[in-house]
PDB file of N, CA and C in Angstrom:
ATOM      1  N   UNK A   1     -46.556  49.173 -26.010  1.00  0.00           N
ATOM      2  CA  UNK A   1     -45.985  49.788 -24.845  1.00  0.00           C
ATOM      3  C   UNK A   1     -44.473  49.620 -24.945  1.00  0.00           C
ATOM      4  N   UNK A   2     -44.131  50.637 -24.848  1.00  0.00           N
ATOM      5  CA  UNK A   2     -42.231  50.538 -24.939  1.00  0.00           C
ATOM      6  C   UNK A   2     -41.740  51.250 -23.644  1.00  0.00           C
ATOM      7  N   UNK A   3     -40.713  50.568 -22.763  1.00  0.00           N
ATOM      8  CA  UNK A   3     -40.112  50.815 -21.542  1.00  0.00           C
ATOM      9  C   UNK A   3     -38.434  50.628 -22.163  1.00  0.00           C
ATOM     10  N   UNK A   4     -37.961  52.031 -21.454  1.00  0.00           N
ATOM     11  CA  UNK A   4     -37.078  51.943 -21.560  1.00  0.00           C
ATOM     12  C   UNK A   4     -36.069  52.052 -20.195  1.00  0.00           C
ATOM     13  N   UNK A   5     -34.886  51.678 -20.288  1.00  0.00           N
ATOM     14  CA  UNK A   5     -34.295  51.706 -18.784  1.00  0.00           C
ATOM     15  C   UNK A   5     -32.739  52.312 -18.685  1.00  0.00           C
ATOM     16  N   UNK A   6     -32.408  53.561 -18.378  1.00  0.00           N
ATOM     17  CA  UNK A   6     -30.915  53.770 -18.466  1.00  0.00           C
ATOM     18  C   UNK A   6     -30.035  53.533 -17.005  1.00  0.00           C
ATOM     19  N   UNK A   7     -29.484  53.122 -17.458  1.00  0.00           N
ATOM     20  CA  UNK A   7     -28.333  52.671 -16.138  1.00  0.00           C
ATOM     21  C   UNK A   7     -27.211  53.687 -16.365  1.00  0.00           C
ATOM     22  N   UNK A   8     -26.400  54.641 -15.317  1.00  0.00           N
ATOM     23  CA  UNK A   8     -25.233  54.918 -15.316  1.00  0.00           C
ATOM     24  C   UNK A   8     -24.675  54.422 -14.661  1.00  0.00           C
ATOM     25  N   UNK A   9     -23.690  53.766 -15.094  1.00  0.00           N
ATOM     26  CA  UNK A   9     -22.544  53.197 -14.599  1.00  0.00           C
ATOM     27  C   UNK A   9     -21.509  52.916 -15.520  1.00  0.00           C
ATOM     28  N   UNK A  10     -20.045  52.457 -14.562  1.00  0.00           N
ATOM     29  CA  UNK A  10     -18.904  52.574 -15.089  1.00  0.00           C
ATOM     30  C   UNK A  10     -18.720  51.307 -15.847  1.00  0.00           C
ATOM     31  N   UNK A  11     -17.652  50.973 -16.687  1.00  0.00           N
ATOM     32  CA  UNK A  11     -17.865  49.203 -16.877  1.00  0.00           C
ATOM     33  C   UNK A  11     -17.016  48.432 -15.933  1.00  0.00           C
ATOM     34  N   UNK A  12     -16.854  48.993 -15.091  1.00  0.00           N
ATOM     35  CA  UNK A  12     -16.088  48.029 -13.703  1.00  0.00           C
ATOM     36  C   UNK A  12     -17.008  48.009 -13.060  1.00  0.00           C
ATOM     37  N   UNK A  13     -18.320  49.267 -12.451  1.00  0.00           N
ATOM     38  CA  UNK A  13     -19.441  48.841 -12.202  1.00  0.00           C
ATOM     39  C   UNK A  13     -19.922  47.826 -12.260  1.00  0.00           C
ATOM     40  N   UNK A  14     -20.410  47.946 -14.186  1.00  0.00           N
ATOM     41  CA  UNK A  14     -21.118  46.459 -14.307  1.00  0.00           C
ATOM     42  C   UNK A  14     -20.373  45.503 -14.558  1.00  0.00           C
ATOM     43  N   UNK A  15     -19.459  45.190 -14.891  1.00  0.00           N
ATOM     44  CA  UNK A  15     -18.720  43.525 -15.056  1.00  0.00           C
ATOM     45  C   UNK A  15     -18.888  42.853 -13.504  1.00  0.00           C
ATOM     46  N   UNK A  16     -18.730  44.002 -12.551  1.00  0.00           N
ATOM     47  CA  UNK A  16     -18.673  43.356 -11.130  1.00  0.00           C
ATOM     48  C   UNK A  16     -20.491  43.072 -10.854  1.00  0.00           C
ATOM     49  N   UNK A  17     -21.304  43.689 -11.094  1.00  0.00           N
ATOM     50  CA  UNK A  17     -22.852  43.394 -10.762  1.00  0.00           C
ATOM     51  C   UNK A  17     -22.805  42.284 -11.985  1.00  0.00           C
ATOM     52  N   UNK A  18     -22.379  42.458 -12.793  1.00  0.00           N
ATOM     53  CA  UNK A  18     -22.956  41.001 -13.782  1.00  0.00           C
ATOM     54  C   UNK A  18     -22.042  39.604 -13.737  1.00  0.00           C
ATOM     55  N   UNK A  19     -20.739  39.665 -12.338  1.00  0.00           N
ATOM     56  CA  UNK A  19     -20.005  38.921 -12.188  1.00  0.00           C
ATOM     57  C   UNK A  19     -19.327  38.700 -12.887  1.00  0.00           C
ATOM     58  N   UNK A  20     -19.139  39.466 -13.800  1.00  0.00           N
ATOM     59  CA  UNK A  20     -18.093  38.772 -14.959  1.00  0.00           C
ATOM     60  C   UNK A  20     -16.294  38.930 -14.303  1.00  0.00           C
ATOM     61  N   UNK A  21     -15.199  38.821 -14.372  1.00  0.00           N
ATOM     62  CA  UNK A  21     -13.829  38.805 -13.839  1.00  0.00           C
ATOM     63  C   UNK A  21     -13.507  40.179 -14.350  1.00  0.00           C
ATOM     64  N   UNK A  22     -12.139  40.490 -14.248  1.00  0.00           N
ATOM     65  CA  UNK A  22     -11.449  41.594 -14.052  1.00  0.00           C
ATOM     66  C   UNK A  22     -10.189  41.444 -14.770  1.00  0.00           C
ATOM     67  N   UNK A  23     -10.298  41.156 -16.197  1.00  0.00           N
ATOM     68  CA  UNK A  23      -9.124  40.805 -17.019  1.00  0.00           C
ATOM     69  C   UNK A  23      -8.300  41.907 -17.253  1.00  0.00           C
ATOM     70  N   UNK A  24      -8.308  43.115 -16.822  1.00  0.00           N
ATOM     71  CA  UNK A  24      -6.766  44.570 -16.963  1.00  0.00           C
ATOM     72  C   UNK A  24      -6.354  43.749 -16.492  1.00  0.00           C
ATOM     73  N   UNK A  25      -5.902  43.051 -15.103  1.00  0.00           N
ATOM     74  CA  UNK A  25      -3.807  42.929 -14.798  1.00  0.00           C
ATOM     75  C   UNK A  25      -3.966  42.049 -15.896  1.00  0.00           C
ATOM     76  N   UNK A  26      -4.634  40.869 -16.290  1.00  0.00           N
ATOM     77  CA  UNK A  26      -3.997  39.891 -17.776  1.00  0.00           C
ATOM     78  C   UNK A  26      -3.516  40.861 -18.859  1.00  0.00           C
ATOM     79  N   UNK A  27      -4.630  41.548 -19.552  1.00  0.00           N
ATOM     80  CA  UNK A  27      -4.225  42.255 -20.565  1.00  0.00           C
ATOM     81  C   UNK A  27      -2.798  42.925 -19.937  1.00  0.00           C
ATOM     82  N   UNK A  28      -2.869  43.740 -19.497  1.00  0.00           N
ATOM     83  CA  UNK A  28      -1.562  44.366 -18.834  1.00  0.00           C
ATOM     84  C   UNK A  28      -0.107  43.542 -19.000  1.00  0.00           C
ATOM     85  N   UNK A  29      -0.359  42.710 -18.753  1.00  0.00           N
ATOM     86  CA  UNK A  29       1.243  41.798 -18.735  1.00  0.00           C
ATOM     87  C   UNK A  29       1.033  41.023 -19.971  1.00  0.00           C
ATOM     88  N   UNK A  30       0.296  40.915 -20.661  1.00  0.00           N
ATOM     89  CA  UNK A  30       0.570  40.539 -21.866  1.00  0.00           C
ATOM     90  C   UNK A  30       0.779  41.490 -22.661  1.00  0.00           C
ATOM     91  N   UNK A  31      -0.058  42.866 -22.262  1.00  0.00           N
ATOM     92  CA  UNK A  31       0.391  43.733 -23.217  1.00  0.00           C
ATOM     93  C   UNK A  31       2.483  43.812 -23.460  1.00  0.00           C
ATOM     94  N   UNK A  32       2.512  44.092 -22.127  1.00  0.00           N
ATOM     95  CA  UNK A  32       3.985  44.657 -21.567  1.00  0.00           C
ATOM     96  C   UNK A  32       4.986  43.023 -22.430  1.00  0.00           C
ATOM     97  N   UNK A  33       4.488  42.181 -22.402  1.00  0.00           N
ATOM     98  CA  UNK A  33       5.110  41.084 -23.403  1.00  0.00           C
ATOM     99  C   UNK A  33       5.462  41.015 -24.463  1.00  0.00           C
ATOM    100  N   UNK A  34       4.495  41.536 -25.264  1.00  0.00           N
ATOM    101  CA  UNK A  34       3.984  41.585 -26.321  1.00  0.00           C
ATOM    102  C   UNK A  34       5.153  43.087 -26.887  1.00  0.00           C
ATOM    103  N   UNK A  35       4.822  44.112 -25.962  1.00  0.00           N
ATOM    104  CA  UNK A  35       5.516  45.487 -25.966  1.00  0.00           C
ATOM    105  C   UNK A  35       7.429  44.978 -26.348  1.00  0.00           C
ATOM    106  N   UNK A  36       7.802  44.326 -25.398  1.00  0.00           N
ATOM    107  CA  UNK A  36       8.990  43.245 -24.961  1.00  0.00           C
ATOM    108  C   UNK A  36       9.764  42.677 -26.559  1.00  0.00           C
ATOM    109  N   UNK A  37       8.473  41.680 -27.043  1.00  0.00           N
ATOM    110  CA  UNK A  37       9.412  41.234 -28.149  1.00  0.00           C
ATOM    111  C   UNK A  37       9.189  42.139 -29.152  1.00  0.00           C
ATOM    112  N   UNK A  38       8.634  43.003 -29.434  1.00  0.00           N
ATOM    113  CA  UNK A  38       8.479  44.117 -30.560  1.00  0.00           C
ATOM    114  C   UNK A  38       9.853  44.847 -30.499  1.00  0.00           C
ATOM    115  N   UNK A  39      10.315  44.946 -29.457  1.00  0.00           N
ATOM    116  CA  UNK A  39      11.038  45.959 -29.103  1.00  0.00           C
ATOM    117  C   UNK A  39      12.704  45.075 -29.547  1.00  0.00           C
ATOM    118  N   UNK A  40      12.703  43.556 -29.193  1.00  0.00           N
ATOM    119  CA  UNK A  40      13.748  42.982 -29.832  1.00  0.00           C
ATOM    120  C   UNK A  40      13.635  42.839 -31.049  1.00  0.00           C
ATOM    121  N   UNK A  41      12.653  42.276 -31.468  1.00  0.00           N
ATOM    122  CA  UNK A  41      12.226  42.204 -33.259  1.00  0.00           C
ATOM    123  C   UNK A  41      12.744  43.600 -34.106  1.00  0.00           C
ATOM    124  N   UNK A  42      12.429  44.340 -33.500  1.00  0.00           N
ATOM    125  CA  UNK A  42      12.833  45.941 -34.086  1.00  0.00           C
ATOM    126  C   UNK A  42      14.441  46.297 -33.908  1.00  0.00           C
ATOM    127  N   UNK A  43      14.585  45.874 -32.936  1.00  0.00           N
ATOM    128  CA  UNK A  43      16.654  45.908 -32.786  1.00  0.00           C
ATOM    129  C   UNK A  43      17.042  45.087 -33.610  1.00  0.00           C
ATOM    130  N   UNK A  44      16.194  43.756 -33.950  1.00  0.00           N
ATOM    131  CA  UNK A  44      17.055  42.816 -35.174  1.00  0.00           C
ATOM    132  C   UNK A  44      17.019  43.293 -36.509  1.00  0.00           C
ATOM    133  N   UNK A  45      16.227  44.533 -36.824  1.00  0.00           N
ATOM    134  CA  UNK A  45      15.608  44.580 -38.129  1.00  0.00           C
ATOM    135  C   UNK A  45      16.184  45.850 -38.512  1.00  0.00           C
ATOM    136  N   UNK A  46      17.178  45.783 -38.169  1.00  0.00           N
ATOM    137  CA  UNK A  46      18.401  47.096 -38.306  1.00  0.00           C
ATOM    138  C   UNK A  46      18.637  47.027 -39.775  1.00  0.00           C
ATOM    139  N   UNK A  47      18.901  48.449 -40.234  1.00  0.00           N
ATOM    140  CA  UNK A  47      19.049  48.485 -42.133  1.00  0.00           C
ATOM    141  C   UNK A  47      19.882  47.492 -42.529  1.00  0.00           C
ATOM    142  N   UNK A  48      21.210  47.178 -41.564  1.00  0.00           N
ATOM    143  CA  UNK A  48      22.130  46.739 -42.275  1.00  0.00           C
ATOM    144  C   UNK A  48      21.865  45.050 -42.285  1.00  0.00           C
ATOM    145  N   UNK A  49      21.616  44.350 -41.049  1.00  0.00           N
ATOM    146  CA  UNK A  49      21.187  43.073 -41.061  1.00  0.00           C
ATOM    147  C   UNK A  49      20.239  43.189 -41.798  1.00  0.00           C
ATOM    148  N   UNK A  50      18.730  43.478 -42.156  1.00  0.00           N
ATOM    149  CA  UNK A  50      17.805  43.133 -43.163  1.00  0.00           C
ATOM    150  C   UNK A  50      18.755  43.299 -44.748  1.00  0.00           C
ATOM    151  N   UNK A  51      19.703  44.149 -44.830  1.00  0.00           N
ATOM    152  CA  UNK A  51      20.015  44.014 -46.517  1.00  0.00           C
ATOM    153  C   UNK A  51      21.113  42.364 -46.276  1.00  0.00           C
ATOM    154  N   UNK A  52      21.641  42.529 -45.177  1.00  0.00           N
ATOM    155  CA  UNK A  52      22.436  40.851 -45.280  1.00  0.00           C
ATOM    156  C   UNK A  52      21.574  40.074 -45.519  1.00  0.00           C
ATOM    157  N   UNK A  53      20.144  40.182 -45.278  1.00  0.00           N
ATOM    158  CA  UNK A  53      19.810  38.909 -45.168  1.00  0.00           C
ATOM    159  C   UNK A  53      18.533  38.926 -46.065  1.00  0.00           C
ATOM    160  N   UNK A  54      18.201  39.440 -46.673  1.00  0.00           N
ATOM    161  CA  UNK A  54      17.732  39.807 -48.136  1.00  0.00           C
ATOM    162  C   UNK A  54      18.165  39.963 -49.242  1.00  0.00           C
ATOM    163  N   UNK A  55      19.402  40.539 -49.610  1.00  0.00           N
ATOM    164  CA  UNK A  55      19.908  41.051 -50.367  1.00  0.00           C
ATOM    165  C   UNK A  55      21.406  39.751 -51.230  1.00  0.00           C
ATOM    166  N   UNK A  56      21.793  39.084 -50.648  1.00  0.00           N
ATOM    167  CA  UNK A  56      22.189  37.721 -51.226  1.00  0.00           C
ATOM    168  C   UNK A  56      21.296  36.847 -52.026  1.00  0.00           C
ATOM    169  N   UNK A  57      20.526  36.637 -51.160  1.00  0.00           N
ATOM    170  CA  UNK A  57      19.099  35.488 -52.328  1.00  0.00           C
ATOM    171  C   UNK A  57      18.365  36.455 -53.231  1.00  0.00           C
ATOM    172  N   UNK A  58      18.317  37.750 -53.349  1.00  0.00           N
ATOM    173  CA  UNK A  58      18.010  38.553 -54.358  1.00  0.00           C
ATOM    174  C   UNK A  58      19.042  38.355 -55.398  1.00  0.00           C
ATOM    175  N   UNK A  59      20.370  38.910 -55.075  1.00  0.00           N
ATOM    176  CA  UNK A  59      21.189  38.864 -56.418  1.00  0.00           C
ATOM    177  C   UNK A  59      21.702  37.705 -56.364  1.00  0.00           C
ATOM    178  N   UNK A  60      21.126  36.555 -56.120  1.00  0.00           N
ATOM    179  CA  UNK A  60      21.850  35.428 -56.916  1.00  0.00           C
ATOM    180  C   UNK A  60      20.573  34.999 -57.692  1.00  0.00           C
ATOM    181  N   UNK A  61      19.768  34.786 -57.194  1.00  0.00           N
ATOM    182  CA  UNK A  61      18.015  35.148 -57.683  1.00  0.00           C
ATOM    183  C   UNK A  61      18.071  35.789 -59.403  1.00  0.00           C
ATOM    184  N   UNK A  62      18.842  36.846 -59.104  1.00  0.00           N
ATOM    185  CA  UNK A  62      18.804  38.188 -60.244  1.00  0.00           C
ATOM    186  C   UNK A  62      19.703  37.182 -61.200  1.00  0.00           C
ATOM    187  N   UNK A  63      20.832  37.409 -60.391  1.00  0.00           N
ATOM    188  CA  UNK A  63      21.772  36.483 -61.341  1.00  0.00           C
ATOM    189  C   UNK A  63      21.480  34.870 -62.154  1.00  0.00           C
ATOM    190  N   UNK A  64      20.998  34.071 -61.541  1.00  0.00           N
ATOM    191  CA  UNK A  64      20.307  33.170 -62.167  1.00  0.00           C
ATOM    192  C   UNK A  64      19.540  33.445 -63.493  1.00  0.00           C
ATOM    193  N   UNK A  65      18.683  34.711 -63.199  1.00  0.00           N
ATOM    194  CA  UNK A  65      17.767  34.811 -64.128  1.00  0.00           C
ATOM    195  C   UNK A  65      18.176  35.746 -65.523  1.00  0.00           C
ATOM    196  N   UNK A  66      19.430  36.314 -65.175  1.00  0.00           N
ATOM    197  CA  UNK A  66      20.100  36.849 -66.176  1.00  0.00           C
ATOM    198  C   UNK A  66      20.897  35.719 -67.062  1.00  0.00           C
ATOM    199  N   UNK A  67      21.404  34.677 -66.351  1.00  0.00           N
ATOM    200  CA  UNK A  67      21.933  33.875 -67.274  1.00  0.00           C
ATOM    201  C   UNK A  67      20.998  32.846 -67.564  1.00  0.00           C
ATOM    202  N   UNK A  68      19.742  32.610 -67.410  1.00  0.00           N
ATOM    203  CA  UNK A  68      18.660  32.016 -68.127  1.00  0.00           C
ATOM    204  C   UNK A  68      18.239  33.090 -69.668  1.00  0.00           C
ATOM    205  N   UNK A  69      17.930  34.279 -69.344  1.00  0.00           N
ATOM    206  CA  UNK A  69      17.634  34.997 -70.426  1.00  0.00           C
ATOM    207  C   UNK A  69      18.697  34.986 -71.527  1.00  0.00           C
ATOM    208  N   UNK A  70      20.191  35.099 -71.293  1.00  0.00           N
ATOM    209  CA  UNK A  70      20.909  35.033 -72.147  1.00  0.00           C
ATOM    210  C   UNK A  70      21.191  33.704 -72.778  1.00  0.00           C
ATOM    211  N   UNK A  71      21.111  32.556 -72.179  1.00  0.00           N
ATOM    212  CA  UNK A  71      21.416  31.183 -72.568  1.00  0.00           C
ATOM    213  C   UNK A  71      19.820  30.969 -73.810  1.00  0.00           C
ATOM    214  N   UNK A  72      18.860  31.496 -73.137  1.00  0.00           N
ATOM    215  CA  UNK A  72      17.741  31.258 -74.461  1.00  0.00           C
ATOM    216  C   UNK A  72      17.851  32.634 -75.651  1.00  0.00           C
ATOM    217  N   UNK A  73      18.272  33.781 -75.416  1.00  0.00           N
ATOM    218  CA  UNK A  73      18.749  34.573 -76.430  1.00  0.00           C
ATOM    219  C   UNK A  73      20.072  33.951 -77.096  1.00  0.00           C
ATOM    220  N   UNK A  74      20.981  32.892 -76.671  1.00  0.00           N
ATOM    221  CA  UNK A  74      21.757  32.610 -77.307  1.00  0.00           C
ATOM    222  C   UNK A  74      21.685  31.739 -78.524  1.00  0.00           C
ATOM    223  N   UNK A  75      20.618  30.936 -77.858  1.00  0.00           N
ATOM    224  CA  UNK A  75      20.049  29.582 -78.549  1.00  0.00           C
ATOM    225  C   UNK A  75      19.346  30.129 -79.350  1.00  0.00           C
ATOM    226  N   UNK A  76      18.209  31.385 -79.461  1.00  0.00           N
ATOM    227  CA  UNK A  76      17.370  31.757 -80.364  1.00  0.00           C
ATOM    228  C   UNK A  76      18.421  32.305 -81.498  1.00  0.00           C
ATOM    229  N   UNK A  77      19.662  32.724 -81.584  1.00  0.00           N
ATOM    230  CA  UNK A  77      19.972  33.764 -82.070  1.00  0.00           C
ATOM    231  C   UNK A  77      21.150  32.765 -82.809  1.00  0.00           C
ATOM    232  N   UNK A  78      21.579  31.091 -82.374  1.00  0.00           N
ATOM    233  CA  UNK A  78      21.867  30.139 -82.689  1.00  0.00           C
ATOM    234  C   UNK A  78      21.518  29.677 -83.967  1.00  0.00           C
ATOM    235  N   UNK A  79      19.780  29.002 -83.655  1.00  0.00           N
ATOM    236  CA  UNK A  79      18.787  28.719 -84.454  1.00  0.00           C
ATOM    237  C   UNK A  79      18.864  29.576 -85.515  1.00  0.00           C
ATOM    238  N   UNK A  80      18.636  30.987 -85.305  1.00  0.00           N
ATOM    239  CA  UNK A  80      18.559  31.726 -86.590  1.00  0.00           C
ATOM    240  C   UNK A  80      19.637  31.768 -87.635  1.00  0.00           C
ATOM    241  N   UNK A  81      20.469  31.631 -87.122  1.00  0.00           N
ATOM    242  CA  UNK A  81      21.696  31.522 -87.647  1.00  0.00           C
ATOM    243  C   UNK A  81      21.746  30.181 -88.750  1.00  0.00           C
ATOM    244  N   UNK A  82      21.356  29.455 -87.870  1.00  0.00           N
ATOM    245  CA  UNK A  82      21.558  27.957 -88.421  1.00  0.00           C
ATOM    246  C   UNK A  82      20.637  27.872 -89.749  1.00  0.00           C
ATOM    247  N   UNK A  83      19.544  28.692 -89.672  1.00  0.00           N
ATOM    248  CA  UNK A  83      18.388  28.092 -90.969  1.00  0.00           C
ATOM    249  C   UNK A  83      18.822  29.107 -92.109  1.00  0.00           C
ATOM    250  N   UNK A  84      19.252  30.558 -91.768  1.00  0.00           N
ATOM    251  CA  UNK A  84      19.677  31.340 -92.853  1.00  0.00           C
ATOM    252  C   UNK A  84      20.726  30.366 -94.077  1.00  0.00           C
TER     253      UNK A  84
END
């Protein structure tokens, strides 16, 4: 035997018949918070501040690693020298 049962209703309907609370105004003001610091985060993240502040520890980064490659091409090219 199979019974089935449809209910129409809204879900403010049922949260209120099944007692559960009424969390929209929370969500709501957290949303609008949340909305808030996105909106400063995004004014800080302007083209020109993100290359200041990326773009130094890259090319010294770069630079480091250019004078590592040449200091061991120097030494290899040293060595060879030395055994000829």
């Amino acid at each position: 035997m199979k019974i089935s049962v449809d209910i129409d209703c809204t879900p403010e309907e049922a949260r209120a018949f099944l007692g559960l609370p009424d969390v929209k105004p929370m969500q709501d003001a957290l949303l609008a918070q949340i909305q808030e610091r996105m909106a400063a985060n995004l004014a800080a993240m302007e083209p020109e501040a993100m290359l200041k502040t990326w773009l130094p520890a890259s090319v010294q980064g770069f630079e480091q690693m250019q004078k590592m490659f040449w200091a061991q091409f120097m030494n290899n090219t040293g060595k060879a020298g030395k055994k000829e």
